[in-house]
C-alpha atoms as a PDB file:
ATOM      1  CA  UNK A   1       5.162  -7.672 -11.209  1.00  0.00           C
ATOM      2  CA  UNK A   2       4.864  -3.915 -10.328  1.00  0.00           C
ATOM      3  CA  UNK A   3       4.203  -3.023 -14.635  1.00  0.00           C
ATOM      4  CA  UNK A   4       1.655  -6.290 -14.783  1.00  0.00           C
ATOM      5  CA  UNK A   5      -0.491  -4.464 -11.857  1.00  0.00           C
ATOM      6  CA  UNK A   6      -0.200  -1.062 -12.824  1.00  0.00           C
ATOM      7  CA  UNK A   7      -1.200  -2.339 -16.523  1.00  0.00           C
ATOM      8  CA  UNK A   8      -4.001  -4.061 -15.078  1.00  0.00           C
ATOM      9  CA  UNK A   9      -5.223  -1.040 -13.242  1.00  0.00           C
ATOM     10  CA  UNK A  10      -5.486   0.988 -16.031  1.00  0.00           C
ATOM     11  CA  UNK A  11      -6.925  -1.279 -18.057  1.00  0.00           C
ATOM     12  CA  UNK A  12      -9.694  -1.739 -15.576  1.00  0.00           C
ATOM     13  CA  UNK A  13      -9.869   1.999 -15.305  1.00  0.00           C
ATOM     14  CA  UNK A  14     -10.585   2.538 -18.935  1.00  0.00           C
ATOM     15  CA  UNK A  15     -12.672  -0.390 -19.491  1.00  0.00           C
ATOM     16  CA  UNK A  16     -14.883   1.558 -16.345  1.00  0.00           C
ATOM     17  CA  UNK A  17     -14.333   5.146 -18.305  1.00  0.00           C
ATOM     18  CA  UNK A  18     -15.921   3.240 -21.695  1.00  0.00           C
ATOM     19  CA  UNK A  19     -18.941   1.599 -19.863  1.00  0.00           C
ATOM     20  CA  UNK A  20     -19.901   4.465 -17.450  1.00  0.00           C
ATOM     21  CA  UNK A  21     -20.092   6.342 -21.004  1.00  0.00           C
ATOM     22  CA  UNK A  22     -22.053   3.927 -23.180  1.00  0.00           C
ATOM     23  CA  UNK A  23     -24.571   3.650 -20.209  1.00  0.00           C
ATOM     24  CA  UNK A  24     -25.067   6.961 -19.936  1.00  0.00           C
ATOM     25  CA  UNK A  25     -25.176   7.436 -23.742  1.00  0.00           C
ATOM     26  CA  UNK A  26     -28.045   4.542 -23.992  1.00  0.00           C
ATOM     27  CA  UNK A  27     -29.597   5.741 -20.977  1.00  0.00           C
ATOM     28  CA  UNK A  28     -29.979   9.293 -22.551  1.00  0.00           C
ATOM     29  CA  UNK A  29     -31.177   7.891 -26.091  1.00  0.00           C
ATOM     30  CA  UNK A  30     -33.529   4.821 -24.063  1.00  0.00           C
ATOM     31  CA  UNK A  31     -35.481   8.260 -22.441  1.00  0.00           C
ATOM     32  CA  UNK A  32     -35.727  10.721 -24.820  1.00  0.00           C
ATOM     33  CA  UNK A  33     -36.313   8.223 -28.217  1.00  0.00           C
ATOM     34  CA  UNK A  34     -38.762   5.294 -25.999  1.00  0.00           C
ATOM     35  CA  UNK A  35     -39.413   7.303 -22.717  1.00  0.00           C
ATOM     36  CA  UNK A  36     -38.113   4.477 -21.081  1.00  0.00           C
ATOM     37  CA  UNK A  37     -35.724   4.195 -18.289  1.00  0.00           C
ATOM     38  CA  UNK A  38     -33.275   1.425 -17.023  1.00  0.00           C
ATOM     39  CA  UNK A  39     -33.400   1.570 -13.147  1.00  0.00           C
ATOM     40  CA  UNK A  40     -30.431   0.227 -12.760  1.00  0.00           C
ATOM     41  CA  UNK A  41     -28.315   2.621 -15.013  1.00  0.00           C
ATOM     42  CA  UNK A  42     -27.567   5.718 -12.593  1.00  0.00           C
ATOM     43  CA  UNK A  43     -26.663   3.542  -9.844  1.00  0.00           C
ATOM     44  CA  UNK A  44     -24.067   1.739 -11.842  1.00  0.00           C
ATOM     45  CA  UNK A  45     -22.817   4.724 -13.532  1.00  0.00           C
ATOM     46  CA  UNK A  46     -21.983   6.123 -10.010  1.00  0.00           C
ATOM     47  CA  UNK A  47     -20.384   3.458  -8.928  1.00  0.00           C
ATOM     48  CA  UNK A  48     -18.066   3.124 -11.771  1.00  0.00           C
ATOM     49  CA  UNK A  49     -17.500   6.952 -11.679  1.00  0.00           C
ATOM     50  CA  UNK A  50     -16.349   6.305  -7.686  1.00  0.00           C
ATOM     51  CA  UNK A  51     -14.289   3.310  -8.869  1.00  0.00           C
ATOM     52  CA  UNK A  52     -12.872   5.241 -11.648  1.00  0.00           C
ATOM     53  CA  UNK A  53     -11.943   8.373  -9.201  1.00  0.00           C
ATOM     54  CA  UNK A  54     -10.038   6.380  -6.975  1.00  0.00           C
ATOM     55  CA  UNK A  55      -8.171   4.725  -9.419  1.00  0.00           C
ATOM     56  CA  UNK A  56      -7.194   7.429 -10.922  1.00  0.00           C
ATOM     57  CA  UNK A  57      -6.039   8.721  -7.455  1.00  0.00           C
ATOM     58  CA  UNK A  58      -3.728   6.049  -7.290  1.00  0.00           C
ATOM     59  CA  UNK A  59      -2.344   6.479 -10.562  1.00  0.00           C
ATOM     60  CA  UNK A  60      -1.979  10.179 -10.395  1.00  0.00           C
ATOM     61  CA  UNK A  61       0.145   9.361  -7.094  1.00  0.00           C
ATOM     62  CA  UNK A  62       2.342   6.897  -9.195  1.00  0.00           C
ATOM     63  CA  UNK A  63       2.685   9.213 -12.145  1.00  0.00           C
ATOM     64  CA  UNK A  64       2.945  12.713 -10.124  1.00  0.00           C
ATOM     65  CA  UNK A  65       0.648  14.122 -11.529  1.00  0.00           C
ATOM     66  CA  UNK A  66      -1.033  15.388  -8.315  1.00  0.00           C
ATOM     67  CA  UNK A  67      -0.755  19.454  -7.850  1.00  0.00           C
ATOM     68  CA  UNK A  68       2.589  20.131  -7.086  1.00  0.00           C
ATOM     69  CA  UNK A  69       4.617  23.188  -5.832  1.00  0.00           C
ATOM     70  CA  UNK A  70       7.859  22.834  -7.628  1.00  0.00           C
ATOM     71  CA  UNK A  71       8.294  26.594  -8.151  1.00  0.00           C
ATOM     72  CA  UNK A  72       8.626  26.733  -4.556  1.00  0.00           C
ATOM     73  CA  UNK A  73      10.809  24.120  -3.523  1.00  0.00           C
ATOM     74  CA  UNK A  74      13.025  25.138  -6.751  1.00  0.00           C
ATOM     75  CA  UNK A  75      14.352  27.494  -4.601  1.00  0.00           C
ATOM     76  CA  UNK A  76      16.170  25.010  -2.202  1.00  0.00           C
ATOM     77  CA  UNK A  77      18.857  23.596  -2.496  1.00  0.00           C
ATOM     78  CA  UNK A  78      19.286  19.772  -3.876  1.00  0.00           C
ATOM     79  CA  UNK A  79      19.742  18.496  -1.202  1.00  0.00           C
ATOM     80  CA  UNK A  80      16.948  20.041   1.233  1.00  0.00           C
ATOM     81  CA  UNK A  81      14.735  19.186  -2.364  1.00  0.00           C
ATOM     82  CA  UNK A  82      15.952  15.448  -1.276  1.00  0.00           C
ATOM     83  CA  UNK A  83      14.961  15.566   2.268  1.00  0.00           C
ATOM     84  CA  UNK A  84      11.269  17.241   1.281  1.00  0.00           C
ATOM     85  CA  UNK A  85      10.667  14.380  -1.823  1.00  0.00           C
ATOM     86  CA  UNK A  86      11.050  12.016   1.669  1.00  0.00           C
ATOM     87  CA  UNK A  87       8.712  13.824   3.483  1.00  0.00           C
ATOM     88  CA  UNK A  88       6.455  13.650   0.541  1.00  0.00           C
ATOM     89  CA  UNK A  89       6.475  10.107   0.508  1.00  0.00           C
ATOM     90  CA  UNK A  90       6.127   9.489   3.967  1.00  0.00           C
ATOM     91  CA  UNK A  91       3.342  12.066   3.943  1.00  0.00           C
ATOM     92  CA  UNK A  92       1.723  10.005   0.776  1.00  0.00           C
ATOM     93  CA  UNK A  93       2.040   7.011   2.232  1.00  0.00           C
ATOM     94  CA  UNK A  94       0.350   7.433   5.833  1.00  0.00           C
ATOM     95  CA  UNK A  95      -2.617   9.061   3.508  1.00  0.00           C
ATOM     96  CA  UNK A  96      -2.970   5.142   1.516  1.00  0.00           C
ATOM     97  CA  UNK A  97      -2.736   3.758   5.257  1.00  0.00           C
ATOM     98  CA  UNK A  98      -5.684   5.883   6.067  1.00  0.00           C
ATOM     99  CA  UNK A  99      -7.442   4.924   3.037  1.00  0.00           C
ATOM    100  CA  UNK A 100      -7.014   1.659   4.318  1.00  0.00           C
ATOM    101  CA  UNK A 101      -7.962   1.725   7.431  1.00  0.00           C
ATOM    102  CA  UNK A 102     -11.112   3.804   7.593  1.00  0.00           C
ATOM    103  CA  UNK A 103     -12.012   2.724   3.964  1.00  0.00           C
ATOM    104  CA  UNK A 104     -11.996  -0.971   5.263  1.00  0.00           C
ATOM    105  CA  UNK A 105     -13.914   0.333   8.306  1.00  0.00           C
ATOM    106  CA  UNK A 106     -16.691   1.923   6.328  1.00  0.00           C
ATOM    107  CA  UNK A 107     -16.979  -0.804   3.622  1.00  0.00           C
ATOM    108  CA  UNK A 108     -17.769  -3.359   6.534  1.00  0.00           C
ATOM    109  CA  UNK A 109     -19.524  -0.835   8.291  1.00  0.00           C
ATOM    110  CA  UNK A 110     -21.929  -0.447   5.158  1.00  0.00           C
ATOM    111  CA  UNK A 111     -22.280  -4.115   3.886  1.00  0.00           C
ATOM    112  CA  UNK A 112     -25.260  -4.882   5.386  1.00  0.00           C
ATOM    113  CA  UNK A 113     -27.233  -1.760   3.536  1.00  0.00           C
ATOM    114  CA  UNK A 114     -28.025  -2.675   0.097  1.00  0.00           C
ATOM    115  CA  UNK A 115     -28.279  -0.167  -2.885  1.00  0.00           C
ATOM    116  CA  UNK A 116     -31.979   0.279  -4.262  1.00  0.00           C
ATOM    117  CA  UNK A 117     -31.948  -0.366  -7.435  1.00  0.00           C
ATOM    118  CA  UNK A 118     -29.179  -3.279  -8.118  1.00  0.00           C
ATOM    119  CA  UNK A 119     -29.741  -4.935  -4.332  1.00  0.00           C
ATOM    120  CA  UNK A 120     -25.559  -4.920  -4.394  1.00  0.00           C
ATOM    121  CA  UNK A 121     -24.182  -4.010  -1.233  1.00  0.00           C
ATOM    122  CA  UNK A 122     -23.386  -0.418  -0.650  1.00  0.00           C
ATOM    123  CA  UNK A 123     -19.610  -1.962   0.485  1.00  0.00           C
ATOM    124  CA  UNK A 124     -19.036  -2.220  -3.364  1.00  0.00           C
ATOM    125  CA  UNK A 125     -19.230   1.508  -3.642  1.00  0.00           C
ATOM    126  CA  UNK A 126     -16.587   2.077  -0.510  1.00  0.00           C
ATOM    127  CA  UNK A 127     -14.094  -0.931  -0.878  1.00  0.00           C
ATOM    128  CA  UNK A 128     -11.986   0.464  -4.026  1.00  0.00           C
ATOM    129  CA  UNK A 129     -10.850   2.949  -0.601  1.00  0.00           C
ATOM    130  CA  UNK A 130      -8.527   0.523   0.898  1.00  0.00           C
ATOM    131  CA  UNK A 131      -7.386  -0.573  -2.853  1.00  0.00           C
ATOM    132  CA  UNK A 132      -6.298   2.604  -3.622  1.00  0.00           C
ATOM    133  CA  UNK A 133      -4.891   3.008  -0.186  1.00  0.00           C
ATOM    134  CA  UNK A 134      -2.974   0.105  -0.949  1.00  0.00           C
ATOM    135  CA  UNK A 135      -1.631   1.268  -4.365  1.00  0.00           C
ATOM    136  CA  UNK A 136      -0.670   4.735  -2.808  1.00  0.00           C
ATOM    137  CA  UNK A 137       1.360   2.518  -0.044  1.00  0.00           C
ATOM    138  CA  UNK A 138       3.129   0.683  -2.866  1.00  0.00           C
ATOM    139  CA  UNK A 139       3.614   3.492  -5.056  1.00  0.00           C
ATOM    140  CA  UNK A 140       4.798   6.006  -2.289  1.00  0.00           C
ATOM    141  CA  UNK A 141       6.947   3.500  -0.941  1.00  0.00           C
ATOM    142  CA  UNK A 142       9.338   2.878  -3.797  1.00  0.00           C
ATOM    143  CA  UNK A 143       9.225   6.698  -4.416  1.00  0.00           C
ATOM    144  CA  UNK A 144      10.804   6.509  -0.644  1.00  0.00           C
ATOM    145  CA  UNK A 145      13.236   4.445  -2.247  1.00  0.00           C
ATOM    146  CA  UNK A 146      14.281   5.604  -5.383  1.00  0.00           C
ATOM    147  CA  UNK A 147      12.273   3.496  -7.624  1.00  0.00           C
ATOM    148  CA  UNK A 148      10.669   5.877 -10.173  1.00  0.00           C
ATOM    149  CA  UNK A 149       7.120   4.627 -10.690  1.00  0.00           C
ATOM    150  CA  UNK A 150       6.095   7.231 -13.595  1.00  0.00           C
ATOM    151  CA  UNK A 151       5.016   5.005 -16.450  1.00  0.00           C
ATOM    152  CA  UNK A 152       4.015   7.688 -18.949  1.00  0.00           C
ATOM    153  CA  UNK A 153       6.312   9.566 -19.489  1.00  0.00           C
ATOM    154  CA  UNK A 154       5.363  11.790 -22.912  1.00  0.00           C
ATOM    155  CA  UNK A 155       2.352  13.015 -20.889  1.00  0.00           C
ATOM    156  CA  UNK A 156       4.348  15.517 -19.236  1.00  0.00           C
ATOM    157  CA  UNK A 157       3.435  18.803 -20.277  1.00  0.00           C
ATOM    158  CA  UNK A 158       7.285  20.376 -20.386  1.00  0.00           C
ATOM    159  CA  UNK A 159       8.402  21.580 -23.354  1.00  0.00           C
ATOM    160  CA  UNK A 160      10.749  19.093 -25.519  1.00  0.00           C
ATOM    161  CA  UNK A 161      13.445  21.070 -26.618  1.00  0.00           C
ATOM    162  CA  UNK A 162      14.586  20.447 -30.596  1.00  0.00           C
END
């Protein structure tokens, strides 16, 4: 169930990546070839570039690839390297709640304002907070457990030894 979402995720994520860039592709060539603008274009491309941020928040949590200190905490022992990959999660995890929480708070808080040029509400720009709070939850909690949650694996950049 876990591999169907996280597929689905990214698959939303680069279908957002593709679109933000062919409408800011035609709304580059629509200006400088017609002088003509689409009002809506900026707008949209800043939405999906939000969407497409947290997203990839919530899969750089799953695949830890988030900034990392593992020179440091080399030096410990294994099992004290145990005790702080708990912490980690625990830490990760009360982050997604927060996301939750005050991203919910803010998207309801914002729904009544409307953006100018699509009329959406502004709440579409803040709910994909409490979605990716959700997905750092999930993802932080089976990294509690055990459960390794890294996908991709030949995007790490060690060195394969021959």
């Amino acid at each position: 169930m876990f591999l169907k979402l996280d597929s689905i995720i990214e698959t939303i994520a680069v279908y957002m990546l593709v679109v933000m860039t062919l409408i800011v592709s035609l709304q580059v060539a629509t200006r400088k070839i017609f002088n003509v603008v689409f009002f809506w274009s900026e707008e949209v491309t800043i939405l999906l570039l939000i969407w497409f941020s947290f997203l990839g928040i919530a899969i750089g949590f799953r695949e830890k690839i988030h900034i990392a200190m593992s020179a440091f905490t080399a030096l410990f022992p294994k099992f004290w390297n145990k005790v702080l990959d708990k912490i980690i999660s625990a830490t990760v995890f009360s982050l997604g709640l927060y996301f939750i929480v005050y991203g919910w708070r803010f998207s309801v808080a914002m729904h009544a304002n409307t953006l100018s040029a699509t009329g959406w509400p502004v709440s579409v720009m803040y709910v994909i907070m409490p979605i990716t709070g959700i997905l750092i939850c999930i993802y932080s909690a089976l990294e509690f457990f055990g459960i390794d949650t890294v996908r991709h694996r030949y995007l790490d950049e060690e060195v394969v030894e021959r």
